[in-house]
PDB file of N, CA and C in Angstrom:
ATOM      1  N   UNK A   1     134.130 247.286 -29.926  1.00  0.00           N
ATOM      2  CA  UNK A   1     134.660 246.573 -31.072  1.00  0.00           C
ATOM      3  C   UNK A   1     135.385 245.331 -30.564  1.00  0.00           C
ATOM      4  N   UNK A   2     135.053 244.517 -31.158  1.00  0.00           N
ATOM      5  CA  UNK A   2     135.507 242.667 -30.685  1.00  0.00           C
ATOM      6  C   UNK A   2     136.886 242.305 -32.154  1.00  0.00           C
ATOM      7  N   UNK A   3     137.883 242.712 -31.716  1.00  0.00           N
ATOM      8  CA  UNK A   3     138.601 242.219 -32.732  1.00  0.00           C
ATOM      9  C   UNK A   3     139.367 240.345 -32.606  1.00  0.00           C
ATOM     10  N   UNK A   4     138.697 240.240 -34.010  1.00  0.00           N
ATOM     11  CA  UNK A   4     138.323 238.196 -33.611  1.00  0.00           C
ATOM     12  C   UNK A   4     139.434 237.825 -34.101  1.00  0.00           C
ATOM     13  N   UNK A   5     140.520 237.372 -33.401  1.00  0.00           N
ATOM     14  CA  UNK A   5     141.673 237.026 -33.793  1.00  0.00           C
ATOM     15  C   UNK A   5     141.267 235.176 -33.968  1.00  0.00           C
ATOM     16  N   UNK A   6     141.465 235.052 -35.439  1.00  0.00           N
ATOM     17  CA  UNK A   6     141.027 233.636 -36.003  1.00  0.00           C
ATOM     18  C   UNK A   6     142.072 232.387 -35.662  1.00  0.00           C
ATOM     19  N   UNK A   7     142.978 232.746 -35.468  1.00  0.00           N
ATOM     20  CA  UNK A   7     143.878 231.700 -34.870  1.00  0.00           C
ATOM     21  C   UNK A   7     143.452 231.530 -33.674  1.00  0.00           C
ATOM     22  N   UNK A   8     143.094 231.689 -33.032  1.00  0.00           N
ATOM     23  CA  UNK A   8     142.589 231.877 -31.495  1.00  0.00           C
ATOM     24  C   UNK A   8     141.403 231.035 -31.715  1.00  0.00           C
ATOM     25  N   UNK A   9     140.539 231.262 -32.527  1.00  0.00           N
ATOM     26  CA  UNK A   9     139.290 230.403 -32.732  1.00  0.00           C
ATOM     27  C   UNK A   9     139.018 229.238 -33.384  1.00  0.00           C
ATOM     28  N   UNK A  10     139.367 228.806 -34.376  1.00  0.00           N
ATOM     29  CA  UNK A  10     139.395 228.118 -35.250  1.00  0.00           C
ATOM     30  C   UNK A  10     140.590 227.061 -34.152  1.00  0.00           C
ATOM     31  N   UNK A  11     139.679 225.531 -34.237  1.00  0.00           N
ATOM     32  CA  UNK A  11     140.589 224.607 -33.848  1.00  0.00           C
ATOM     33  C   UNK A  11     140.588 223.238 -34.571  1.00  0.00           C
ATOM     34  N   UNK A  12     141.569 222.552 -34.296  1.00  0.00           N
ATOM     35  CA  UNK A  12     141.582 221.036 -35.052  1.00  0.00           C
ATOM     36  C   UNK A  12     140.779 219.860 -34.379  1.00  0.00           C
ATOM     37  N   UNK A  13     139.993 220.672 -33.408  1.00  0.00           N
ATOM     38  CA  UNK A  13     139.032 219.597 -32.863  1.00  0.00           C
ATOM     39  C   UNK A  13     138.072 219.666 -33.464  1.00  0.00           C
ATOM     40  N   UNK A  14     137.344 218.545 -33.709  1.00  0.00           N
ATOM     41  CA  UNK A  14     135.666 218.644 -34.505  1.00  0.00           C
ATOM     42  C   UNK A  14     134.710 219.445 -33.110  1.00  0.00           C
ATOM     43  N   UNK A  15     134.339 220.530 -33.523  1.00  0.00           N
ATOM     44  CA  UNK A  15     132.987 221.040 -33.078  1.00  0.00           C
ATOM     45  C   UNK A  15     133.556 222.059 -32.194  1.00  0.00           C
ATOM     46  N   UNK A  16     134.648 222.331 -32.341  1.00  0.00           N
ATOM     47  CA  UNK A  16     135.293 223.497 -30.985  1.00  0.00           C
ATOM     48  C   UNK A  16     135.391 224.722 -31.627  1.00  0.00           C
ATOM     49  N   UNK A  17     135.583 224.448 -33.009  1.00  0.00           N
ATOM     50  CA  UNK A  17     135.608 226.103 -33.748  1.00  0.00           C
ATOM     51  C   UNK A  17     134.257 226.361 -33.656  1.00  0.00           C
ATOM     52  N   UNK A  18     132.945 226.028 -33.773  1.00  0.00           N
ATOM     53  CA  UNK A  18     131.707 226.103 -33.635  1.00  0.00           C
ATOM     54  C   UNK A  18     131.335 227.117 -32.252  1.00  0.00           C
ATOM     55  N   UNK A  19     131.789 226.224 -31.202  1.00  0.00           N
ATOM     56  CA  UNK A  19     132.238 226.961 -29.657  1.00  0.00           C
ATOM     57  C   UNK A  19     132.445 227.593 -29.284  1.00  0.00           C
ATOM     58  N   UNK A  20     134.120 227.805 -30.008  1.00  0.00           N
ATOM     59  CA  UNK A  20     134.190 229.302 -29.986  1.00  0.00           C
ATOM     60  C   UNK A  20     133.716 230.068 -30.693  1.00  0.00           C
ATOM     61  N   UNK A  21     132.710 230.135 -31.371  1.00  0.00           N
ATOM     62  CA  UNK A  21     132.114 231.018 -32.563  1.00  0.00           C
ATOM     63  C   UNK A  21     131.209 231.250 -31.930  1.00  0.00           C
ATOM     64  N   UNK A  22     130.337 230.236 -31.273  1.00  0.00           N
ATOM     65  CA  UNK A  22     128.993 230.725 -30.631  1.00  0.00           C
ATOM     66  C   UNK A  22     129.574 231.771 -29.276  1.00  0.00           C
ATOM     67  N   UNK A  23     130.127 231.635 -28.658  1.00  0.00           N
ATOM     68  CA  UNK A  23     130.882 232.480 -27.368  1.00  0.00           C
ATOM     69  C   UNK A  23     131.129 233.612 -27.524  1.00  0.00           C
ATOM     70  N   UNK A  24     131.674 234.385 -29.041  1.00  0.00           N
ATOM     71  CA  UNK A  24     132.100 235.029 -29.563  1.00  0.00           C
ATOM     72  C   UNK A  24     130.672 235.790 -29.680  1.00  0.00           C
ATOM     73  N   UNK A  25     129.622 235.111 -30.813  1.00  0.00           N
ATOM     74  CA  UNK A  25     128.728 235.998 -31.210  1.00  0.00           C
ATOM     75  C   UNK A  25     127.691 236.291 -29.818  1.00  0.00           C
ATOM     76  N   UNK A  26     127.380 235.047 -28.744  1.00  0.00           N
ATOM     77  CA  UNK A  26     126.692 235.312 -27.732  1.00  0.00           C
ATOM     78  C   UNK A  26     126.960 237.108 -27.129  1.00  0.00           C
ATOM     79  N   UNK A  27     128.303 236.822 -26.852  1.00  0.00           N
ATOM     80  CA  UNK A  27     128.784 237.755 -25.767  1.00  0.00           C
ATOM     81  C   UNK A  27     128.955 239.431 -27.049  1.00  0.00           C
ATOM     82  N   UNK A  28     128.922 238.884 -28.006  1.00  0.00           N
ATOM     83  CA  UNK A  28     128.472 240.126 -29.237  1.00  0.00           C
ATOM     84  C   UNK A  28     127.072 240.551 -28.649  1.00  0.00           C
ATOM     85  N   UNK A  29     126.025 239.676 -29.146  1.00  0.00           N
ATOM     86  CA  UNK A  29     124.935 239.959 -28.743  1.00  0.00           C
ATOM     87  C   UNK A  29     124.381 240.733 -27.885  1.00  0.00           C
ATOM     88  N   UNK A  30     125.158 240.203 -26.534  1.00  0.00           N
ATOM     89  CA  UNK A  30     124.346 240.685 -25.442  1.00  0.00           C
ATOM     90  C   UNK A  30     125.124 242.049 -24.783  1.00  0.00           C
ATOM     91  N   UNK A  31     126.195 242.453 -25.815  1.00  0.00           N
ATOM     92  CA  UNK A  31     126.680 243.744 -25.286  1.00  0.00           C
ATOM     93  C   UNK A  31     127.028 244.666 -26.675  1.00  0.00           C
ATOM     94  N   UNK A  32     126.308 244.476 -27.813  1.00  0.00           N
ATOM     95  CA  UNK A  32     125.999 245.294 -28.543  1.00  0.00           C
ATOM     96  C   UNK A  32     127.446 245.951 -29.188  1.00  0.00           C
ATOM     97  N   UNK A  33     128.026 245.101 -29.820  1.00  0.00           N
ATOM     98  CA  UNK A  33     129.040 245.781 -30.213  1.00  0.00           C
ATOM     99  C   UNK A  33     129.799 244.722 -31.440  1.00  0.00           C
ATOM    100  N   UNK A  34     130.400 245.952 -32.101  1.00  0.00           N
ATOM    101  CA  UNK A  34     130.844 245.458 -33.786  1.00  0.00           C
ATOM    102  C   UNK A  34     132.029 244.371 -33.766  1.00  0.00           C
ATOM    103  N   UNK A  35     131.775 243.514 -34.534  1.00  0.00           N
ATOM    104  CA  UNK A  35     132.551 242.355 -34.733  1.00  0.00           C
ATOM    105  C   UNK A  35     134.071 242.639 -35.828  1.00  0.00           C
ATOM    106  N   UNK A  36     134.956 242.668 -35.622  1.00  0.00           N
ATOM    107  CA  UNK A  36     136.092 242.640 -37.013  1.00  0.00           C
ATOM    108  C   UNK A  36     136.195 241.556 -36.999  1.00  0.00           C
ATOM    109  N   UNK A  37     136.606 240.932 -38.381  1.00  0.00           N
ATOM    110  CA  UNK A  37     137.353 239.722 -38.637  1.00  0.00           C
ATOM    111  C   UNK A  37     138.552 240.414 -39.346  1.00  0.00           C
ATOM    112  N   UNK A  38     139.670 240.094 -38.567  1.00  0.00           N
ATOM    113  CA  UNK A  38     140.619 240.323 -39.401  1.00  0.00           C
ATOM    114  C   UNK A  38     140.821 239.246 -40.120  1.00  0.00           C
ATOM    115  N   UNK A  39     141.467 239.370 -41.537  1.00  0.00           N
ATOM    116  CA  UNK A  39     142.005 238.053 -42.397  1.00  0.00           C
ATOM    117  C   UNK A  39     140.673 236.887 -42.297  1.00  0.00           C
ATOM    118  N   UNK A  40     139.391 237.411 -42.807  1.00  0.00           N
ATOM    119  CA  UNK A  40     138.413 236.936 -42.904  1.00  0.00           C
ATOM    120  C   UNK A  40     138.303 235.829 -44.070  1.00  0.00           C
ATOM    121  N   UNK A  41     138.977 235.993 -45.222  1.00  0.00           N
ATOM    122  CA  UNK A  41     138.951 235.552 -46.111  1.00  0.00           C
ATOM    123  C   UNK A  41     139.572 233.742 -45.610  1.00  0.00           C
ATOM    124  N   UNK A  42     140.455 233.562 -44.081  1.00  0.00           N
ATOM    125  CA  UNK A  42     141.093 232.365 -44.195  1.00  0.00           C
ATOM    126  C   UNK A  42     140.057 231.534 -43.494  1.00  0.00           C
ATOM    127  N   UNK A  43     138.970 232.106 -42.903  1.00  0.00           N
ATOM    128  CA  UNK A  43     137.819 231.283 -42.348  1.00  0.00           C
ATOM    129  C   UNK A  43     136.443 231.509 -43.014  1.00  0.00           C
ATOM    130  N   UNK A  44     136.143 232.441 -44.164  1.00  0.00           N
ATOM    131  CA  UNK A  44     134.896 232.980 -45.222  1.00  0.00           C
ATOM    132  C   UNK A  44     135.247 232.062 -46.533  1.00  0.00           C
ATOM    133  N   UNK A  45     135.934 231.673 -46.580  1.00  0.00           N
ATOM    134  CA  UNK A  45     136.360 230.813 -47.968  1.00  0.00           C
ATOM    135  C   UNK A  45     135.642 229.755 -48.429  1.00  0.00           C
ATOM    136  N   UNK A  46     135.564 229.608 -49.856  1.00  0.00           N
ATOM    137  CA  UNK A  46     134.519 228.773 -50.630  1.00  0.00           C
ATOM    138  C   UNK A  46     134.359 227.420 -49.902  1.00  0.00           C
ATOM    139  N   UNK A  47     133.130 227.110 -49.887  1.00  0.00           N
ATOM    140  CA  UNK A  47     132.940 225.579 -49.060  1.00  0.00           C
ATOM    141  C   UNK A  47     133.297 224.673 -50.240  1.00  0.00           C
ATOM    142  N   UNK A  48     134.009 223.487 -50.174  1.00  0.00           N
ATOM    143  CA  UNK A  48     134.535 222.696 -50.958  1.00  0.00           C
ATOM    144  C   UNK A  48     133.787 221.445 -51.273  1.00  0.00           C
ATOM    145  N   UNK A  49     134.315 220.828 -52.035  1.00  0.00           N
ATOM    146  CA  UNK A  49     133.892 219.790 -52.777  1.00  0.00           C
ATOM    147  C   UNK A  49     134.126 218.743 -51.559  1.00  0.00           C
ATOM    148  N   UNK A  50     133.375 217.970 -50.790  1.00  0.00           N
ATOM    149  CA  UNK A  50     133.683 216.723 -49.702  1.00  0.00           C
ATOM    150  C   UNK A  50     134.142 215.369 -50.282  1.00  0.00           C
ATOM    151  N   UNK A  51     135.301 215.226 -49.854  1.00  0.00           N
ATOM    152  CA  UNK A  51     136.518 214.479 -50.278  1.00  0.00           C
ATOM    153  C   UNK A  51     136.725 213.251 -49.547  1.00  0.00           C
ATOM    154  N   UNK A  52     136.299 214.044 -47.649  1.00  0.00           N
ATOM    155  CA  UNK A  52     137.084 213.186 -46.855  1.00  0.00           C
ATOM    156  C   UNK A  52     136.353 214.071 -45.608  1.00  0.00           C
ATOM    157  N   UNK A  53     136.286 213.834 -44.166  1.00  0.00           N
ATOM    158  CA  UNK A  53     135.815 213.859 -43.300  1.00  0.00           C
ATOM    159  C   UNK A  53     136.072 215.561 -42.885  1.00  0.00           C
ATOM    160  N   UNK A  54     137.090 215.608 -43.121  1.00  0.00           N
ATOM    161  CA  UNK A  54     138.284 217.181 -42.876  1.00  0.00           C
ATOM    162  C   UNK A  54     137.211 218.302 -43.312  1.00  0.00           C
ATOM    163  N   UNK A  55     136.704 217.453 -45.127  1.00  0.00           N
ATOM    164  CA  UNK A  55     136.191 218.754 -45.691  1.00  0.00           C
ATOM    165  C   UNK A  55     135.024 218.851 -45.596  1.00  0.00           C
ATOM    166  N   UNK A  56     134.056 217.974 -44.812  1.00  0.00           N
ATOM    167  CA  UNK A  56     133.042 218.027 -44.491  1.00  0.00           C
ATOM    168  C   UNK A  56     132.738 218.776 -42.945  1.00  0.00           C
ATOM    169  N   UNK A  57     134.029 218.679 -42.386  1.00  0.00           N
ATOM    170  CA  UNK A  57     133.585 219.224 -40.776  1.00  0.00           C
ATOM    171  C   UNK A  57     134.183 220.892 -41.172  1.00  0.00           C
ATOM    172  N   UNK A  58     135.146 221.302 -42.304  1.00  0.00           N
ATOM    173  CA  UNK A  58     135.337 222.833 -42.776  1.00  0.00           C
ATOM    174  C   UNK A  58     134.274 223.270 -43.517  1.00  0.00           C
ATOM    175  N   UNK A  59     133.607 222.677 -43.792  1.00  0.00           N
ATOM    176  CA  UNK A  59     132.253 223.071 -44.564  1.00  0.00           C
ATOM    177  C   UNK A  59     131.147 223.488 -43.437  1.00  0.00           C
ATOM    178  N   UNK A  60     131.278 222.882 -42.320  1.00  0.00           N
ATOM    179  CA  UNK A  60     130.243 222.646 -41.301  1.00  0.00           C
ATOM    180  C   UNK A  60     130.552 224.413 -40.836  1.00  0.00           C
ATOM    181  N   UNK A  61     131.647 224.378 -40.591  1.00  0.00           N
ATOM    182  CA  UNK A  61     132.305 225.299 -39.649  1.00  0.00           C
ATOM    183  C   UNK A  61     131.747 226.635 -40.272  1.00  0.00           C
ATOM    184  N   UNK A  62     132.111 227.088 -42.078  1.00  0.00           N
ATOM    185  CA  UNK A  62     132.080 227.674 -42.630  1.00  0.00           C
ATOM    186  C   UNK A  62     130.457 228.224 -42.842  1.00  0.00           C
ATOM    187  N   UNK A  63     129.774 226.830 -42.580  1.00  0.00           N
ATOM    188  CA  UNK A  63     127.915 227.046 -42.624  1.00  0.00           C
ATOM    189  C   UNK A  63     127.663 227.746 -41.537  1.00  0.00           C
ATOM    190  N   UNK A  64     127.707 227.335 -40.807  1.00  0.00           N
ATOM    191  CA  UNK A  64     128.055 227.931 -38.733  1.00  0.00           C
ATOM    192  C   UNK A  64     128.079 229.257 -38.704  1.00  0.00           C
ATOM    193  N   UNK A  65     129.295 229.688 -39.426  1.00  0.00           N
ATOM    194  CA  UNK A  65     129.733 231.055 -39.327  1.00  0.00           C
ATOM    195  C   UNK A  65     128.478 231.679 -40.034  1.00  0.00           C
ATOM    196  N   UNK A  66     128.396 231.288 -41.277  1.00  0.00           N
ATOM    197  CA  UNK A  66     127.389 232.373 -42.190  1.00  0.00           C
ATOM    198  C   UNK A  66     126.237 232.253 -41.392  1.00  0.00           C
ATOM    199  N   UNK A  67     125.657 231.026 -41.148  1.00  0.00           N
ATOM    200  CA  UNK A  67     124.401 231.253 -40.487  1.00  0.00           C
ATOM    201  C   UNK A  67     124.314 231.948 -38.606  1.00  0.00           C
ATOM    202  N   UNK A  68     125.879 232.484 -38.440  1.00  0.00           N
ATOM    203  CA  UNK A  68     125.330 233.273 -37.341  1.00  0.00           C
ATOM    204  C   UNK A  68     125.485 234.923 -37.699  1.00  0.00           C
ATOM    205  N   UNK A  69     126.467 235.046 -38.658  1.00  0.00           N
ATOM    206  CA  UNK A  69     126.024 236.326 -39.350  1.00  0.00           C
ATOM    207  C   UNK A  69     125.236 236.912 -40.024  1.00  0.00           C
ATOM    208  N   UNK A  70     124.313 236.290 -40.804  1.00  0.00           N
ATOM    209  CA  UNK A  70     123.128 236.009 -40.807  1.00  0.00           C
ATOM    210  C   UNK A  70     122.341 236.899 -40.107  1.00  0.00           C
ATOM    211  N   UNK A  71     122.361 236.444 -38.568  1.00  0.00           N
ATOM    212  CA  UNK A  71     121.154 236.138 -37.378  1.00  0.00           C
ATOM    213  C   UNK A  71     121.976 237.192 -36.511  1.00  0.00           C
ATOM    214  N   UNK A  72     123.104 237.400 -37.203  1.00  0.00           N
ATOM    215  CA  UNK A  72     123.634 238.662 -36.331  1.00  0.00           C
ATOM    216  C   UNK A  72     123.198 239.904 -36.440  1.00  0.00           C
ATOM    217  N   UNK A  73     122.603 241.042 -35.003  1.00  0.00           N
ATOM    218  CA  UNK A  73     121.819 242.184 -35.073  1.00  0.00           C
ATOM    219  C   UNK A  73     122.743 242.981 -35.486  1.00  0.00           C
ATOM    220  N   UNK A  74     124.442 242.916 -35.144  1.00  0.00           N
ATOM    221  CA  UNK A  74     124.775 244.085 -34.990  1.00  0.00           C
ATOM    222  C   UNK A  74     125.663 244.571 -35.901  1.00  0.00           C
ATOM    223  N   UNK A  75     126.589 244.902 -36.214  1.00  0.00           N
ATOM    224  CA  UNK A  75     127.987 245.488 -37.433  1.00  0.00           C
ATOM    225  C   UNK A  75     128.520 244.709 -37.238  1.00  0.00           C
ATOM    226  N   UNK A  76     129.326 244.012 -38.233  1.00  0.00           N
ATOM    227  CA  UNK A  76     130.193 242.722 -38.433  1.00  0.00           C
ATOM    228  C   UNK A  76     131.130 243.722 -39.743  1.00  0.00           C
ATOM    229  N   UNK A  77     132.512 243.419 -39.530  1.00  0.00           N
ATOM    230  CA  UNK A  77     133.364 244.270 -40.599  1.00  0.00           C
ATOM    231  C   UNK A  77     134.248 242.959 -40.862  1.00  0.00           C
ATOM    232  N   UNK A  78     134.242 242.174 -42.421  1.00  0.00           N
ATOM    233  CA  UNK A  78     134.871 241.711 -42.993  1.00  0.00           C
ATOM    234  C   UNK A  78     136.817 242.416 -43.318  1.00  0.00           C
ATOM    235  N   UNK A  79     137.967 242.130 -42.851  1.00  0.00           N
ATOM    236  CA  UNK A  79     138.867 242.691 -43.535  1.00  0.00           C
ATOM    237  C   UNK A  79     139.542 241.712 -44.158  1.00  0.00           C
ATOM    238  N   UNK A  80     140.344 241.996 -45.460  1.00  0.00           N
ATOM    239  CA  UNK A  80     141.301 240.741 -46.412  1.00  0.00           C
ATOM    240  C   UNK A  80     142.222 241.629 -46.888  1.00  0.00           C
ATOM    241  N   UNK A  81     143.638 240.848 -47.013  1.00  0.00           N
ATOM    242  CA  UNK A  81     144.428 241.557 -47.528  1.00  0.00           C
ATOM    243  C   UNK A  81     144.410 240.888 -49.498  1.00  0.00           C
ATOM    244  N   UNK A  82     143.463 239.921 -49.856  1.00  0.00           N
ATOM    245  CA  UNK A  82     143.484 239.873 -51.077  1.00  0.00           C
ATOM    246  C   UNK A  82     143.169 240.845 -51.955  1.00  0.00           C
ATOM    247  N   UNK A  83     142.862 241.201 -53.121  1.00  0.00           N
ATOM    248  CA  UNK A  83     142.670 242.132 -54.078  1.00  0.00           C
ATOM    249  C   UNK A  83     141.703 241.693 -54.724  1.00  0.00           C
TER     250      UNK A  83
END
């Protein structure tokens, strides 16, 4: 079990949250084992209306993610403390 601590991943550089996302799911991949997101909901969240450069590279990020879960073989466990 890979528990994905999102502060850790998610960065204010363009293309580094991507990075660490691919690193994350690679090393998922190749050793077969379940993904948590804790507090999934603060990096799974609705892609927005593009405003300005910000919300176009959080949109990117947010595409990234789905399309490697997606393409992901193995258990991925969403957790949120919303209701």
């Amino acid at each position: 079990l890979y528990k994905i601590e999102l502060s850790a991943v998610v960065s204010k550089y363009i293309g580094e949250t991507e990075k660490n996302l691919q690193q994350i799911f690679d090393a998922a991949e190749s050793g077969g084992v379940i993904l948590l997101f804790d507090e999934a909901d603060s990096i799974f969240g609705k892609r927005s209306e593009v405003k300005d450069s910000k919300d176009r590279n959080a949109n990117l990020e947010v595409s990234y993610l789905l399309q490697r879960m997606e393409s992901y073989p193995g258990m991925a466990i969403l957790t949120t403390n919303l209701q």
